[in-house]
C-alpha atoms as a PDB file:
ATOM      1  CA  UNK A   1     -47.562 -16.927  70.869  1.00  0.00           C
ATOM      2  CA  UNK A   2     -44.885 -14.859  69.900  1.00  0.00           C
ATOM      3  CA  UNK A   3     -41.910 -17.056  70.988  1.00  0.00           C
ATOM      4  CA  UNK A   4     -43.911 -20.130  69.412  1.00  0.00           C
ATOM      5  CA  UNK A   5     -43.583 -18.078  66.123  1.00  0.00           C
ATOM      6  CA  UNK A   6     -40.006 -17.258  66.844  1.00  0.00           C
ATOM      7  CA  UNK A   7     -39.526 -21.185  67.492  1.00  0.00           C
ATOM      8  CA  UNK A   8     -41.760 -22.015  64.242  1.00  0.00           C
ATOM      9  CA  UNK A   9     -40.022 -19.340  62.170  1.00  0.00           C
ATOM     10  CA  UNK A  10     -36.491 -20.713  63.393  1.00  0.00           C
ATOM     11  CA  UNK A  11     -37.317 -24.821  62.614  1.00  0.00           C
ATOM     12  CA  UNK A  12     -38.904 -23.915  59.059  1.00  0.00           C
ATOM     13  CA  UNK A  13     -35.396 -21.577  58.382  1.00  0.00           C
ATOM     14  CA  UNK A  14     -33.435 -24.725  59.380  1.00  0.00           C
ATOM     15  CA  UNK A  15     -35.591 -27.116  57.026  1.00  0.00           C
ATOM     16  CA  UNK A  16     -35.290 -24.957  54.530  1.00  0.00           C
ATOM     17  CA  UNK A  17     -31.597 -24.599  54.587  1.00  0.00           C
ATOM     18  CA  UNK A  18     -31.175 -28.073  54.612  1.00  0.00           C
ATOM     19  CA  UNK A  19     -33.909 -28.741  52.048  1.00  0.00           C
ATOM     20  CA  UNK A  20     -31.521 -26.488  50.020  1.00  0.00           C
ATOM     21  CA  UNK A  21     -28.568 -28.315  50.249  1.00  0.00           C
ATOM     22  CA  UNK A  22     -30.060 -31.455  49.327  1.00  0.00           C
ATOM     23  CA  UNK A  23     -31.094 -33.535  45.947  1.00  0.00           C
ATOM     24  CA  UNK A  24     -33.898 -35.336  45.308  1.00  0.00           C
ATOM     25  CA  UNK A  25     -32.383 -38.531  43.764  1.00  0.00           C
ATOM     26  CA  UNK A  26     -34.162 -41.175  40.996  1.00  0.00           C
ATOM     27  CA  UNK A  27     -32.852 -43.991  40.009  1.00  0.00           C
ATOM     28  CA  UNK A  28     -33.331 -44.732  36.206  1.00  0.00           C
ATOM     29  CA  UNK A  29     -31.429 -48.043  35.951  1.00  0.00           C
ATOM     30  CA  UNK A  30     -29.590 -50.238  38.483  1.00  0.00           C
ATOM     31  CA  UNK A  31     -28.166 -53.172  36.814  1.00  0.00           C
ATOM     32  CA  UNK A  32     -25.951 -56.210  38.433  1.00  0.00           C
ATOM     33  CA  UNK A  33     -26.256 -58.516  34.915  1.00  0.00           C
ATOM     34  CA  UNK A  34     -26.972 -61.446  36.619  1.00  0.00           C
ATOM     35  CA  UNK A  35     -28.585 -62.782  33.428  1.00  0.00           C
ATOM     36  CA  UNK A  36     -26.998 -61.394  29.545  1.00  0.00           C
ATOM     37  CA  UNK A  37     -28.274 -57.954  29.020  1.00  0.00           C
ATOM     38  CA  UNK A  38     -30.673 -57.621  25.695  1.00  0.00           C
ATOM     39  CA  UNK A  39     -28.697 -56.341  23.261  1.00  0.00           C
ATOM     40  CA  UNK A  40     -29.204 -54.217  19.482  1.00  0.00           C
ATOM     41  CA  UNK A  41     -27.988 -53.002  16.701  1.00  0.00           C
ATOM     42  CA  UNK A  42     -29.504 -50.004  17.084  1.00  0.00           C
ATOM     43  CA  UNK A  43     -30.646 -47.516  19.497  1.00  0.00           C
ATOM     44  CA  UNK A  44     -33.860 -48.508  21.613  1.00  0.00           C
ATOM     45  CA  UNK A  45     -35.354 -48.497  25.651  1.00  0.00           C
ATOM     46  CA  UNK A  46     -33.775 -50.826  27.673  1.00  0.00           C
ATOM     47  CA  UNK A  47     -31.414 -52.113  24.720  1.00  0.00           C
ATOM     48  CA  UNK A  48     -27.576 -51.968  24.643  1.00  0.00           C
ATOM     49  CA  UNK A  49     -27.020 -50.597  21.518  1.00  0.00           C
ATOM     50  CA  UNK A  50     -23.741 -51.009  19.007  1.00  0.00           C
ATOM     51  CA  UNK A  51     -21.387 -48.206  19.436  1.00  0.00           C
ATOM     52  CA  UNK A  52     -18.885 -47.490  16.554  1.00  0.00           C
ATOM     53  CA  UNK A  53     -18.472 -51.348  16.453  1.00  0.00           C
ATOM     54  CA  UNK A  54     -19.770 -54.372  17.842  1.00  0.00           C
ATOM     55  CA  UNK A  55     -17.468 -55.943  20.621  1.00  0.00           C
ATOM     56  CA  UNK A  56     -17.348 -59.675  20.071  1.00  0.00           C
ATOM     57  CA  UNK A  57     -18.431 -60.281  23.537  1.00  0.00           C
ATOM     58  CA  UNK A  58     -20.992 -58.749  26.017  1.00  0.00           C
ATOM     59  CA  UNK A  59     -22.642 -61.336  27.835  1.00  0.00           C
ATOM     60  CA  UNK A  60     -22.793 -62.040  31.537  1.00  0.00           C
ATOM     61  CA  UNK A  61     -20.623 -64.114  32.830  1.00  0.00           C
ATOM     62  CA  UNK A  62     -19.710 -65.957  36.276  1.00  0.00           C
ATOM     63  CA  UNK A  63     -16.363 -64.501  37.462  1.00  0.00           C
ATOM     64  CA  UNK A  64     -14.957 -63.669  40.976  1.00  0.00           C
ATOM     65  CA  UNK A  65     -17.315 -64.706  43.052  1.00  0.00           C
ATOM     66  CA  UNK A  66     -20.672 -63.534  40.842  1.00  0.00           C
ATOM     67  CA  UNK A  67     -22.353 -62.836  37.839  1.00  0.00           C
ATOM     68  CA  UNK A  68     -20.740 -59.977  36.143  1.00  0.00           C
ATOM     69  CA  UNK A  69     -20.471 -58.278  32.457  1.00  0.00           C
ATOM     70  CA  UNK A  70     -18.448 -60.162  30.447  1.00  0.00           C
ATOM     71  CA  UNK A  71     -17.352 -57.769  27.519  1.00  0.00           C
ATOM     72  CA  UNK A  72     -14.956 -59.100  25.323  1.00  0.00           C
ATOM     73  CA  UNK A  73     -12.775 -58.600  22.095  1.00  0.00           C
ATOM     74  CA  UNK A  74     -11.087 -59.945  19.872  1.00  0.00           C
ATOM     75  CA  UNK A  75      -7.628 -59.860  17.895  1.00  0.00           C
ATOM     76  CA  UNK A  76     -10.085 -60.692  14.382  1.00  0.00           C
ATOM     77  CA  UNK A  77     -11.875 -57.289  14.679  1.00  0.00           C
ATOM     78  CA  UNK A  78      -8.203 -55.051  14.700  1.00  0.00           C
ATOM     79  CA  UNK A  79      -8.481 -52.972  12.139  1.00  0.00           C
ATOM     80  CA  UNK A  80      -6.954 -55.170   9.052  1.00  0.00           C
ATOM     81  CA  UNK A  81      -9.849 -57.913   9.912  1.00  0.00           C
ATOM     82  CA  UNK A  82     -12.864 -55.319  10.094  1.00  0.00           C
ATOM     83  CA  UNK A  83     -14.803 -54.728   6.703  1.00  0.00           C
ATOM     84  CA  UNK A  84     -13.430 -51.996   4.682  1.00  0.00           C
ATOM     85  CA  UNK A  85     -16.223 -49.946   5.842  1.00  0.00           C
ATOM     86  CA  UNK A  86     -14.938 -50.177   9.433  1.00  0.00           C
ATOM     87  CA  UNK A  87     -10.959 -50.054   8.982  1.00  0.00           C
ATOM     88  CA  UNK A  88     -10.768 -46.785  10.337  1.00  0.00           C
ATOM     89  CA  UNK A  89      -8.641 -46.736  13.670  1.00  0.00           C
ATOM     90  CA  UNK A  90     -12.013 -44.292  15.199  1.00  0.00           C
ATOM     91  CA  UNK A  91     -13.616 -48.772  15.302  1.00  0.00           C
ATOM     92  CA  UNK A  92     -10.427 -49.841  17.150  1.00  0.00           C
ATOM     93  CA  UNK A  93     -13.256 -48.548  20.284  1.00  0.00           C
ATOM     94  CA  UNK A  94     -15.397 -50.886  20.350  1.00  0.00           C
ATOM     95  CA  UNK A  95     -18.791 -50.869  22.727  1.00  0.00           C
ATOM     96  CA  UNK A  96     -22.491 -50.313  23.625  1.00  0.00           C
ATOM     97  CA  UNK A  97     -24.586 -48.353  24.589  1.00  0.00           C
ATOM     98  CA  UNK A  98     -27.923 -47.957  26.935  1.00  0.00           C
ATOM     99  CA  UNK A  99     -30.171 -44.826  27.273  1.00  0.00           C
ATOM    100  CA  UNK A 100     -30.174 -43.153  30.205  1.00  0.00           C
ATOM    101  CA  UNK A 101     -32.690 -39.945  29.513  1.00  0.00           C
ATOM    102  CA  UNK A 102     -32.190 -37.394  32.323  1.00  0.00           C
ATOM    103  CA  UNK A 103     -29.297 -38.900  33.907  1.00  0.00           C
ATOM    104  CA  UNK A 104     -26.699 -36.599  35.887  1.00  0.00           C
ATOM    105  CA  UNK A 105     -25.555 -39.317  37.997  1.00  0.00           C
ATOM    106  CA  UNK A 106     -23.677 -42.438  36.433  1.00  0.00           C
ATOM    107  CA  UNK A 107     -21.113 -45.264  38.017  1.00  0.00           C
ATOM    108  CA  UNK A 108     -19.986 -48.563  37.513  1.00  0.00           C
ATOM    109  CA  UNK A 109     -17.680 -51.148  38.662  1.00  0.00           C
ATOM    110  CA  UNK A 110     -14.777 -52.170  36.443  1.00  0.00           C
ATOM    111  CA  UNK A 111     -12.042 -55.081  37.498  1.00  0.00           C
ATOM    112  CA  UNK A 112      -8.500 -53.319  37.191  1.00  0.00           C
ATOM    113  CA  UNK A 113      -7.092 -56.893  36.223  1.00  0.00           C
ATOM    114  CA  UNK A 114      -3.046 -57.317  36.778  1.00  0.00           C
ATOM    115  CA  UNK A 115      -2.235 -58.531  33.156  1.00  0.00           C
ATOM    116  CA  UNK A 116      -2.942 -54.388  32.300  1.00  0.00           C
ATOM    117  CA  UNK A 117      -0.041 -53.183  34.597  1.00  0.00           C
ATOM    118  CA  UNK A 118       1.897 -54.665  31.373  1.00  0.00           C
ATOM    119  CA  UNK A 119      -0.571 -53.292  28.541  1.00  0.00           C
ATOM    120  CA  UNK A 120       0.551 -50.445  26.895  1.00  0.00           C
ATOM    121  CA  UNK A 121      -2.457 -47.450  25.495  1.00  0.00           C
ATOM    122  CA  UNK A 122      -5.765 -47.198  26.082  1.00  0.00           C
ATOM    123  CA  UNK A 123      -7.624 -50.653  27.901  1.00  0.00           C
ATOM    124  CA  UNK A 124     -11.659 -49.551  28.475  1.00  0.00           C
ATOM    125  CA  UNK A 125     -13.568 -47.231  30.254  1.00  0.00           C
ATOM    126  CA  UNK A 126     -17.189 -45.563  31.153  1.00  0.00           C
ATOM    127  CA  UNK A 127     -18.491 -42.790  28.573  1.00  0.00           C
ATOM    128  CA  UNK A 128     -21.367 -40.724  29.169  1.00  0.00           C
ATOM    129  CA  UNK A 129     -22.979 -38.852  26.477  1.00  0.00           C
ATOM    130  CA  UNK A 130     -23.689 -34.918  27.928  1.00  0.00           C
ATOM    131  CA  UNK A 131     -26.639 -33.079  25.964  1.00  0.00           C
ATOM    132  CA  UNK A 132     -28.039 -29.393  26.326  1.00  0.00           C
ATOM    133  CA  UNK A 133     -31.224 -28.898  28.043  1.00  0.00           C
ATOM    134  CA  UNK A 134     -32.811 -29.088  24.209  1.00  0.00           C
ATOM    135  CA  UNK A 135     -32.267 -32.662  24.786  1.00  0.00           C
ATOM    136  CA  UNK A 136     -30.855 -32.982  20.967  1.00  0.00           C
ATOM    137  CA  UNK A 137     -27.315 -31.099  20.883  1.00  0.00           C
ATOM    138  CA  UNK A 138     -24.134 -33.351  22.560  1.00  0.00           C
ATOM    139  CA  UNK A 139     -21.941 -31.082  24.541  1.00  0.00           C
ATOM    140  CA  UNK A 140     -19.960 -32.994  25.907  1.00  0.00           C
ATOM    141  CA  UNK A 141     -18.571 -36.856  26.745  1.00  0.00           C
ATOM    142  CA  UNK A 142     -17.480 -37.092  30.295  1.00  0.00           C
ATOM    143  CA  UNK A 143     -15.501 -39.967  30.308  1.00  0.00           C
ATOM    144  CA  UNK A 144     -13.029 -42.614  32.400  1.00  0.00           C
ATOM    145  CA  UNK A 145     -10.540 -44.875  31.143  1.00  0.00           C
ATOM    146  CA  UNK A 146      -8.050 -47.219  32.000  1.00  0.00           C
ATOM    147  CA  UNK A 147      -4.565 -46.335  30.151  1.00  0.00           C
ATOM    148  CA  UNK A 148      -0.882 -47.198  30.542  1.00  0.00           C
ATOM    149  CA  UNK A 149      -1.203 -48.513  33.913  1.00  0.00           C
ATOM    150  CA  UNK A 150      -3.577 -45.623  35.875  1.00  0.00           C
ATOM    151  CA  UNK A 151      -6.744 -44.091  35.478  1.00  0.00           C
ATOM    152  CA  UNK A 152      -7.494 -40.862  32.321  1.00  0.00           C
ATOM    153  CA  UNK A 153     -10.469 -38.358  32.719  1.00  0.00           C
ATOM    154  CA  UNK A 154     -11.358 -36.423  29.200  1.00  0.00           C
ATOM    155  CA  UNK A 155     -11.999 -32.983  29.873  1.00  0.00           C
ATOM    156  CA  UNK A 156     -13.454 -31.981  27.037  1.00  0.00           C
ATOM    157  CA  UNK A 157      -9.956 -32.056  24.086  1.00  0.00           C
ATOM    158  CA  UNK A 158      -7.751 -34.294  25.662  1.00  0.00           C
ATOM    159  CA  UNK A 159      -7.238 -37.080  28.248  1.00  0.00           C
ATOM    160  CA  UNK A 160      -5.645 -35.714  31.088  1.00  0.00           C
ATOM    161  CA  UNK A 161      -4.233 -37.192  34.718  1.00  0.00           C
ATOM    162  CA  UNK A 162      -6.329 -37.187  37.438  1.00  0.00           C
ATOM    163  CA  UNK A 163      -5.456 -34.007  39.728  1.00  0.00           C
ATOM    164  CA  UNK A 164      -5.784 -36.502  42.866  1.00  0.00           C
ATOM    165  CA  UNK A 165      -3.577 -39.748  42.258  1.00  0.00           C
ATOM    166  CA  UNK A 166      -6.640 -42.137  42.760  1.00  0.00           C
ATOM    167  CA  UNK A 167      -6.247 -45.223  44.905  1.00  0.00           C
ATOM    168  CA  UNK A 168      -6.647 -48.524  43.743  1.00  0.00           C
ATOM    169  CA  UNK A 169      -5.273 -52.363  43.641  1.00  0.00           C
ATOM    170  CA  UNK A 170      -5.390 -54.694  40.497  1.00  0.00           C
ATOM    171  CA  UNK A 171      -7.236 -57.489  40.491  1.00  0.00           C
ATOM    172  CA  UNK A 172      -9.891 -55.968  42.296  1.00  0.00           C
ATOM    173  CA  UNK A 173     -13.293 -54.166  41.322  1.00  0.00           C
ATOM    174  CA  UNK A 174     -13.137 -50.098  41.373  1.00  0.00           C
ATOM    175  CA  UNK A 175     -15.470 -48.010  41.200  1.00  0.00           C
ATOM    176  CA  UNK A 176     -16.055 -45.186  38.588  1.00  0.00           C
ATOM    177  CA  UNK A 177     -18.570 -42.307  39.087  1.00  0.00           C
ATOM    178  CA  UNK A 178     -19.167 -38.922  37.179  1.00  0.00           C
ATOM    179  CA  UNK A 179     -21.295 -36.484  38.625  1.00  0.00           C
ATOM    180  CA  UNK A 180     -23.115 -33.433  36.782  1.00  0.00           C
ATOM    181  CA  UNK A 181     -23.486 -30.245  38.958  1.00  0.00           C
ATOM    182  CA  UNK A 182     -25.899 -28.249  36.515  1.00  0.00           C
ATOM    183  CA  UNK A 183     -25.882 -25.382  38.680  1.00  0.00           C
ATOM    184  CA  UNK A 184     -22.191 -25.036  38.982  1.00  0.00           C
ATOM    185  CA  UNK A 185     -21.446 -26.512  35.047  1.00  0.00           C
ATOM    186  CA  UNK A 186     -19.531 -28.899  35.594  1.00  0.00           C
ATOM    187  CA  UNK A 187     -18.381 -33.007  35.966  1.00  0.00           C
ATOM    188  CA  UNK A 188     -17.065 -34.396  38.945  1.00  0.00           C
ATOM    189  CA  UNK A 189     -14.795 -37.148  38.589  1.00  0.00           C
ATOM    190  CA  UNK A 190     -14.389 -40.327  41.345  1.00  0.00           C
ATOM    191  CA  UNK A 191     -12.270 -43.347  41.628  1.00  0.00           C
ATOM    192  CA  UNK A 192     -12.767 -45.713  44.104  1.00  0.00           C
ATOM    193  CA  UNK A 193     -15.111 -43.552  46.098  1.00  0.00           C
ATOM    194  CA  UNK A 194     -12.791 -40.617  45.783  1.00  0.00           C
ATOM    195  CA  UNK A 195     -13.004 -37.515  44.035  1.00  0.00           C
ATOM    196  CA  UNK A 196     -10.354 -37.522  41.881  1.00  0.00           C
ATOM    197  CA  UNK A 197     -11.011 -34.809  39.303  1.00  0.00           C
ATOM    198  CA  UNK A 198     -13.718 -31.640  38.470  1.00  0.00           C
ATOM    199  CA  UNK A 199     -14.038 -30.332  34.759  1.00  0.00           C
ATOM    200  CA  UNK A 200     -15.959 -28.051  32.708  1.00  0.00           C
ATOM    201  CA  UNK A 201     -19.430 -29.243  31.700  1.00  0.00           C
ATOM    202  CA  UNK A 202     -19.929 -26.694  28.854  1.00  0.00           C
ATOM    203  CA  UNK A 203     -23.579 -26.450  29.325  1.00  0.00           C
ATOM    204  CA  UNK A 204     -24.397 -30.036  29.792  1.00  0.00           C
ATOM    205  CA  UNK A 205     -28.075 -30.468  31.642  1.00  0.00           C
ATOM    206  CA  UNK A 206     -28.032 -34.366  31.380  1.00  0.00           C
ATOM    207  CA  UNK A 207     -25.920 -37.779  30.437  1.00  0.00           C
ATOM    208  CA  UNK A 208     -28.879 -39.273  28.409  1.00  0.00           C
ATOM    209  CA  UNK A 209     -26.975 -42.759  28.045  1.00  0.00           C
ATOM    210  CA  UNK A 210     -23.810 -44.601  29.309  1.00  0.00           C
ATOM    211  CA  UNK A 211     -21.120 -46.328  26.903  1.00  0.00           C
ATOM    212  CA  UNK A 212     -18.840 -49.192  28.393  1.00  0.00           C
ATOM    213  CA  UNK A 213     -15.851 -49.094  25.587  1.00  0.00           C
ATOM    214  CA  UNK A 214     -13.136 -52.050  25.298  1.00  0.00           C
ATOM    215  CA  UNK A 215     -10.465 -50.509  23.189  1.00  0.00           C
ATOM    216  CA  UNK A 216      -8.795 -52.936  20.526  1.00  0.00           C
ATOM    217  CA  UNK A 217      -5.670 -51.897  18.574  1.00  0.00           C
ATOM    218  CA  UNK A 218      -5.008 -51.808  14.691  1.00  0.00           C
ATOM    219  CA  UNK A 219      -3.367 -55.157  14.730  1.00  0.00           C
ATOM    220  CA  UNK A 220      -5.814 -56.690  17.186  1.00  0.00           C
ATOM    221  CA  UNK A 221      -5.904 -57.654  20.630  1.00  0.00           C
ATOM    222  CA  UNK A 222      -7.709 -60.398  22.566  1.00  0.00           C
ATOM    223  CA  UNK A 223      -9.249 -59.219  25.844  1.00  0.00           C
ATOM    224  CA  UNK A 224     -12.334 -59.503  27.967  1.00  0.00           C
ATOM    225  CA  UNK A 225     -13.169 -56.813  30.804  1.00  0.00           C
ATOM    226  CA  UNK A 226     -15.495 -57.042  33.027  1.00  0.00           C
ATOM    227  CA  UNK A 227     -18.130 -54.715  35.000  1.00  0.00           C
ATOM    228  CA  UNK A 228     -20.791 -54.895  37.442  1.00  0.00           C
ATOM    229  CA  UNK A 229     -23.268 -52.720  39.505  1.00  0.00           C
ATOM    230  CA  UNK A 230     -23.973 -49.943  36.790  1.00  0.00           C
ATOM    231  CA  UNK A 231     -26.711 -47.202  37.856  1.00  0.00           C
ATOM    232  CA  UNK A 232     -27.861 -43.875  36.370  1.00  0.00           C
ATOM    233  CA  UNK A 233     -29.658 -41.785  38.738  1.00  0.00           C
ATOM    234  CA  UNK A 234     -31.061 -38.136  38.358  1.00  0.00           C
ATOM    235  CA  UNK A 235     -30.516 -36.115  41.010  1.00  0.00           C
ATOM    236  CA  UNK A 236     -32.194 -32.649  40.815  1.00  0.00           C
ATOM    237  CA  UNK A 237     -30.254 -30.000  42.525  1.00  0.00           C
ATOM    238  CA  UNK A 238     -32.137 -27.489  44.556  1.00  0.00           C
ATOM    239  CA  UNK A 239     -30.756 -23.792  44.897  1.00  0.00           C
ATOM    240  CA  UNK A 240     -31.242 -22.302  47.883  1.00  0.00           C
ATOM    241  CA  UNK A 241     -33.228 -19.316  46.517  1.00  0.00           C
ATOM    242  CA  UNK A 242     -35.831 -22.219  45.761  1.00  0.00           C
ATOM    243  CA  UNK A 243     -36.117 -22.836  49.315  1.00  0.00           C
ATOM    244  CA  UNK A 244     -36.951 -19.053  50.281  1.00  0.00           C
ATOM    245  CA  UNK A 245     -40.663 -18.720  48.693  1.00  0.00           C
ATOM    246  CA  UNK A 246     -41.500 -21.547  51.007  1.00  0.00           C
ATOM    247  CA  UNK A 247     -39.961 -20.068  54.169  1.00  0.00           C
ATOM    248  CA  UNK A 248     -41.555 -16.309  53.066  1.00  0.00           C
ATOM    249  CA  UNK A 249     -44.819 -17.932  52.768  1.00  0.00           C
ATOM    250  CA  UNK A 250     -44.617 -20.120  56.102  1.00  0.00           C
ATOM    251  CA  UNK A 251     -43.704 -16.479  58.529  1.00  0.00           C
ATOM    252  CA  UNK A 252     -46.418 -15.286  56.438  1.00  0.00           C
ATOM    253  CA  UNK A 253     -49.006 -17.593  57.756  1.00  0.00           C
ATOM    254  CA  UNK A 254     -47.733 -17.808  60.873  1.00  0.00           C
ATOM    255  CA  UNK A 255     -47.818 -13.872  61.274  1.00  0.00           C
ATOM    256  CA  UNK A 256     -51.668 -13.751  59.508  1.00  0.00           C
ATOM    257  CA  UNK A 257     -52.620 -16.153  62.780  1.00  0.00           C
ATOM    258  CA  UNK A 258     -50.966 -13.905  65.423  1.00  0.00           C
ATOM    259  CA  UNK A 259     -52.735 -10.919  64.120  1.00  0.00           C
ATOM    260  CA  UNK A 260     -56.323 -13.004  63.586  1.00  0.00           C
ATOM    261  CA  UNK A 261     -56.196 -14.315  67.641  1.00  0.00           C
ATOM    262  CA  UNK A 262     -54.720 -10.657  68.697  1.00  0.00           C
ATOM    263  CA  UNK A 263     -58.262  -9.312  66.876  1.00  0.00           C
ATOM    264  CA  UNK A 264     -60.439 -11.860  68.204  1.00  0.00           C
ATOM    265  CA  UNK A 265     -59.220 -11.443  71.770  1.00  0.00           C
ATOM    266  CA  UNK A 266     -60.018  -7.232  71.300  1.00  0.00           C
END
């Protein structure tokens, strides 16, 4: 009985080491837009919402090969054709939104297309929206753009260059993914499956919804991007401390069933 215990003891250990390391994940929205998404002026579940200013586009559309997210703009909303209102250069980004409560997980693809090896500034990009865990204060906006030929992270006051030079070809679909470690505060930053880039969080417990921004200019620009295969997922990290109540309690039990058979057997 003894080594049995010592066996026991030794697998629920194990389990609970690896229990540790791992992360429960939940998806809270997988979308391919094979039909237009449902779009809004305003914030609401399951609704792409205007931020800062309506695109002109953002539709799905058939393009290389399958239905993808067509999101377009155009040289009338630069920032002499906008209303008065909206001539600020802060509408030149132009985009929506879509709630993703909980979130610490998001990704999407974006099509690095060739004509923006000769585009000058900022093209488009993924933005999350990072609260505290009162679920009402921002504290941060992890984002990923497309500028000047390469890939930008913002880390928080300025864009900055990736710290791995991430690999990708034009006129292909790349992947972009930013991660929240809660228990380490901070974002991790991938390109094309690679991890290109860790930053501060500044007390972020969730990215509680996505932005996809086109950017136009102040004399207006004509251009359509397009994504596909956008997810938000909450993944609930699990300390290892967590792990040792469980493992205290298991010995326990284990040790209460020694002593009961050694007493019956007297």
């Amino acid at each position: 009985m003894k080594n049995c215990r010592g066996v026991i003891a030794a697998a629920v250990m194990g389990a609970s080491i690896v229990l540790a390391g791992q992360a429960g994940a939940v998806t809270l929205t997988e979308q391919t837009f094979d039909t237009d998404p449902v779009l809004g002026a305003s914030q609401a579940p399951g609704v792409w919402y205007t931020d800062r200013f309506a695109p002109a586009g953002f539709e799905s559309e058939f393009f290389d090969g399958d239905n993808r997210l067509a999101h377009t703009i155009s040289s009338a909303d630069g920032a002499t054709g906008r209303p008065s209102g909206f001539a600020s250069s802060f509408y030149n980004t132009q985009g929506r939104k879509f709630d993703t409560v909980g979130a610490t997980s998001i990704s999407v693809d974006f099509y690095v297309d060739s004509a923006f090896q000769n585009d000058t500034g900022r093209i488009a990009g993924i933005w999350g929206t990072g609260f505290e865990g009162d679920g009402s204060t921002i504290s941060h906006f992890p984002i990923i753009e497309f500028a000047d030929s390469d890939f930008q992270v913002w880390d928080g006051t300025q864009f900055v260059d990736p710290s791995t030079a991430p690999v990708f070809s034009f006129d292909t679909f790349v992947n972009l993914a930013i991660d929240l470690d809660t228990v380490n505060d901070v974002f991790n930053f991938s390109i094309a499956g690679q991890q290109v880039l860790t930053t501060g969080a500044f007390g972020t417990q969730s990215i509680d919804n996505i932005i996809l921004q086109n950017i136009n200019t102040d004399a207006g620009v004509d251009r359509t991007v397009y994504w596909d295969n956008l997810t938000a997922k909450s993944v609930a990290a699990v300390p290892v401390p967590a792990a040792l109540p469980l493992l205290a309690a298991a010995i326990a039990g284990l040790g209460f069933a020694g002593w009961r058979k050694r007493r019956v057997s007297a």
